[in-house]
C-alpha atoms as a PDB file:
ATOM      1  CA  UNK A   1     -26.671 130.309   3.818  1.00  0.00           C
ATOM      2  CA  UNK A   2     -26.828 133.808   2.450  1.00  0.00           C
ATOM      3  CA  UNK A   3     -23.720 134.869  -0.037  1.00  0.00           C
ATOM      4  CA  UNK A   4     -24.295 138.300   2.288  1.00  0.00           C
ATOM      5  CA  UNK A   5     -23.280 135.716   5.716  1.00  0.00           C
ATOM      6  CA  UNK A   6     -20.075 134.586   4.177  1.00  0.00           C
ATOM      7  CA  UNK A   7     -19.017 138.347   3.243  1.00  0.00           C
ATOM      8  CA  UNK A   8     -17.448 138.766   7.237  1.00  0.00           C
ATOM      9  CA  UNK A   9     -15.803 135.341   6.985  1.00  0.00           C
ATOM     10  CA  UNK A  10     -14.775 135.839   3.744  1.00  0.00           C
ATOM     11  CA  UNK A  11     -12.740 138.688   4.470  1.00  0.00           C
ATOM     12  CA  UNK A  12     -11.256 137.460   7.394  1.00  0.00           C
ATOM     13  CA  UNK A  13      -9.997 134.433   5.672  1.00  0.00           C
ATOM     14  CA  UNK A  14      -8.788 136.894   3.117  1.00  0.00           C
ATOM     15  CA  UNK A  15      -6.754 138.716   5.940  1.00  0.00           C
ATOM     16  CA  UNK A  16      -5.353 136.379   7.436  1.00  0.00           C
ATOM     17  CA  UNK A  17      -3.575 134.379   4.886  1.00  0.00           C
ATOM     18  CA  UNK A  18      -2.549 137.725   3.546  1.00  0.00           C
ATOM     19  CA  UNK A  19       1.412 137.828   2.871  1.00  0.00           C
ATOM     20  CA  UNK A  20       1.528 134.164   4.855  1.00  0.00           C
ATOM     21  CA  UNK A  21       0.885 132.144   1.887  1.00  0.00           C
ATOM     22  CA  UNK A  22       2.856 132.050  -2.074  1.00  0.00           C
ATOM     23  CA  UNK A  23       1.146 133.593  -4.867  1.00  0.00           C
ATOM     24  CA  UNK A  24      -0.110 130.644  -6.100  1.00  0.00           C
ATOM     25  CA  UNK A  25      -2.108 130.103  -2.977  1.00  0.00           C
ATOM     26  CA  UNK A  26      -3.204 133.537  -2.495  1.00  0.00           C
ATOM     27  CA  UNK A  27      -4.397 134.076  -5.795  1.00  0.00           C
ATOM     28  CA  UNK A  28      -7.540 131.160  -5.492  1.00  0.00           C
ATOM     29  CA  UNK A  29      -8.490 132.437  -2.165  1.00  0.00           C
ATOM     30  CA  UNK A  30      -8.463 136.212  -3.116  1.00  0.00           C
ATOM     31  CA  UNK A  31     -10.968 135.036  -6.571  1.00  0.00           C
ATOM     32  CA  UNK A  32     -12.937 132.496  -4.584  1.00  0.00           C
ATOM     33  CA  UNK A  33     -13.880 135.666  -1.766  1.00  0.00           C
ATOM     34  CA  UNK A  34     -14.392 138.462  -4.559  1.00  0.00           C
ATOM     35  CA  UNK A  35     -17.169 135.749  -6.094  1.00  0.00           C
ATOM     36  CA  UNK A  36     -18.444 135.751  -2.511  1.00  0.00           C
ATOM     37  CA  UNK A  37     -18.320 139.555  -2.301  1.00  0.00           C
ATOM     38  CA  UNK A  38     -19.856 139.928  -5.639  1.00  0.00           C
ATOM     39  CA  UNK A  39     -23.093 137.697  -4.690  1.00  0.00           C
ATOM     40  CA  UNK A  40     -23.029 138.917  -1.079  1.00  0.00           C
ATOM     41  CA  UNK A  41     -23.181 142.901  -2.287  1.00  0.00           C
ATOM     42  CA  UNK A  42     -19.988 144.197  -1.573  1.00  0.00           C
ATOM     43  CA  UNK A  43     -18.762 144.924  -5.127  1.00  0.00           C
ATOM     44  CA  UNK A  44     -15.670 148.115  -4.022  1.00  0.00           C
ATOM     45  CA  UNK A  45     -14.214 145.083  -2.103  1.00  0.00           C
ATOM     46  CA  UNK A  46     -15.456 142.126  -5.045  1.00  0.00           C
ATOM     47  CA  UNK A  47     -13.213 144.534  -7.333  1.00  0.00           C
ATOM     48  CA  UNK A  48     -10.013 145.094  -5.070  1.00  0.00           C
ATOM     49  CA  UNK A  49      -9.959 141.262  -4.480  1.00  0.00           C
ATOM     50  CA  UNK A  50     -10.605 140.055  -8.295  1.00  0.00           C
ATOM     51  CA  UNK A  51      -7.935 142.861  -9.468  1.00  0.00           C
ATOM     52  CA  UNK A  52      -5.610 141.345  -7.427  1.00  0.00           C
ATOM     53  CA  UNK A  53      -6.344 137.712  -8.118  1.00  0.00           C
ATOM     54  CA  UNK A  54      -5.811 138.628 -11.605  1.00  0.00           C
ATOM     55  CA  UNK A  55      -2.264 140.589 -10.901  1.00  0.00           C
ATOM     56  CA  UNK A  56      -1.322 137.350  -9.069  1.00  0.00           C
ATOM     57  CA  UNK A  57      -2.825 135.192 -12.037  1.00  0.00           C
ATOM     58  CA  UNK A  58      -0.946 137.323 -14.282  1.00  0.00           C
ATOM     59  CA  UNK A  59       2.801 136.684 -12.498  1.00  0.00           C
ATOM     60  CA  UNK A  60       2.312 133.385 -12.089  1.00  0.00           C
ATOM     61  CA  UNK A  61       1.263 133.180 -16.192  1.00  0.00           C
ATOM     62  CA  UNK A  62      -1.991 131.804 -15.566  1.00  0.00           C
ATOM     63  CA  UNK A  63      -4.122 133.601 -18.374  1.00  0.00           C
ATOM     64  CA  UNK A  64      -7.052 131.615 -18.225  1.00  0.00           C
ATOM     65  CA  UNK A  65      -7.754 132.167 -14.527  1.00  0.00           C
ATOM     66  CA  UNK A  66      -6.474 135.765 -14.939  1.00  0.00           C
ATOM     67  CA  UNK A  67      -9.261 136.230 -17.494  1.00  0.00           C
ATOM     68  CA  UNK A  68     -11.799 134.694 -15.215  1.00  0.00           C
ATOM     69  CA  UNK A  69     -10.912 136.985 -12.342  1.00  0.00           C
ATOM     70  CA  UNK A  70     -11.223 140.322 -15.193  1.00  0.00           C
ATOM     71  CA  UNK A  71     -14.347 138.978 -15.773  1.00  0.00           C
ATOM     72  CA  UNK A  72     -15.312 139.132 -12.368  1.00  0.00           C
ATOM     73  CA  UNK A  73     -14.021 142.514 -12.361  1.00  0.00           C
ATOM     74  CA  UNK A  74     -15.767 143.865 -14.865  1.00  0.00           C
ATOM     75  CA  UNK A  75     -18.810 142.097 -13.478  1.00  0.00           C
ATOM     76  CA  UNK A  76     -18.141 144.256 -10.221  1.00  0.00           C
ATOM     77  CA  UNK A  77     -17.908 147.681 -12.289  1.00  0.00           C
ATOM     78  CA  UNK A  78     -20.956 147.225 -13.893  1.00  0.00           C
ATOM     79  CA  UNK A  79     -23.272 146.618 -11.212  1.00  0.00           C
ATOM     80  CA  UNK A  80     -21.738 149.716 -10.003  1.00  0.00           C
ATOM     81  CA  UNK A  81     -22.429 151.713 -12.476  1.00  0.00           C
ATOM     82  CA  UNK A  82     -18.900 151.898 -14.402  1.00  0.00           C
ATOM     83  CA  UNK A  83     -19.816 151.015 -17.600  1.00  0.00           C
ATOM     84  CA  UNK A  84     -16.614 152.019 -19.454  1.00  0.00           C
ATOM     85  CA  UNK A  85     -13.935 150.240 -16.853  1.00  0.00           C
ATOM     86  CA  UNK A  86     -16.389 147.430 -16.941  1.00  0.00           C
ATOM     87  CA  UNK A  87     -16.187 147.257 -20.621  1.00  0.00           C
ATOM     88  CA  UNK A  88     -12.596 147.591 -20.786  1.00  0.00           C
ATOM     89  CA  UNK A  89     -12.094 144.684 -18.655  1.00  0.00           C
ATOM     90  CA  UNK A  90     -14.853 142.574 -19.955  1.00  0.00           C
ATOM     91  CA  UNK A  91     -12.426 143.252 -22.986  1.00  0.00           C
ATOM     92  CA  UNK A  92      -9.358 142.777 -21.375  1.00  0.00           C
ATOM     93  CA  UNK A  93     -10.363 139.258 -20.543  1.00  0.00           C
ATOM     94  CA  UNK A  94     -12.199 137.999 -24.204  1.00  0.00           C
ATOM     95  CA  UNK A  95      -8.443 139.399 -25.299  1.00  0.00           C
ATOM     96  CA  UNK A  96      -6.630 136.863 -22.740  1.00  0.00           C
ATOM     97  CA  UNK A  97      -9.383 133.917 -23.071  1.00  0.00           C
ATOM     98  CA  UNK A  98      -8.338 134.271 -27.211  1.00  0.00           C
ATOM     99  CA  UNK A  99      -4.916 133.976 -26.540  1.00  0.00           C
ATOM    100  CA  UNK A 100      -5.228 130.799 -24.622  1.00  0.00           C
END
């Protein structure tokens, strides 16, 4: 299978558990589908979905998975052609991976 197959399902899963599950669960699912989104080509919704994951990350004071989904962030932004946001998260999560 194609990352670009599992975009549709992806989001749907990503819908439906939307305000149905805690923080803690949410916050996997939304990083696991922005990877998904990333590889499948969709990097607007890789972004909202990672920036999320990492507010949720963030809450429930899980820096090392926060930085992981800034990195995917920043991952997003680039290959979309914002170079400074991407930077400034790329640096945003070498900052929380050093304070781990």
């Amino acid at each position: 299978n194609r990352p670009l197959d599992a975009c549709p399902a992806a989001k749907r899963l990503q819908d439906t558990a939307k305000g149905q599950v805690c923080a803690s669960t949410e916050a996997p699912l939304l990083l696991s589908t922005s990877k998904v989104m990333l590889e499948g080509g969709r990097p607007d919704d890789c972004c909202t979905s990672a920036q999320e994951a990492a507010r949720l990350f963030e809450e429930d004071g899980d820096e090392r998975m926060a930085a992981t989904a800034l990195g995917i962030v920043a991952q997003a932004q680039m290959s979309m052609g914002k170079y400074s946001a991407g930077r400034q998260n790329a640096r945003r999560a070498r900052r929380r991976f050093g304070e781990i």
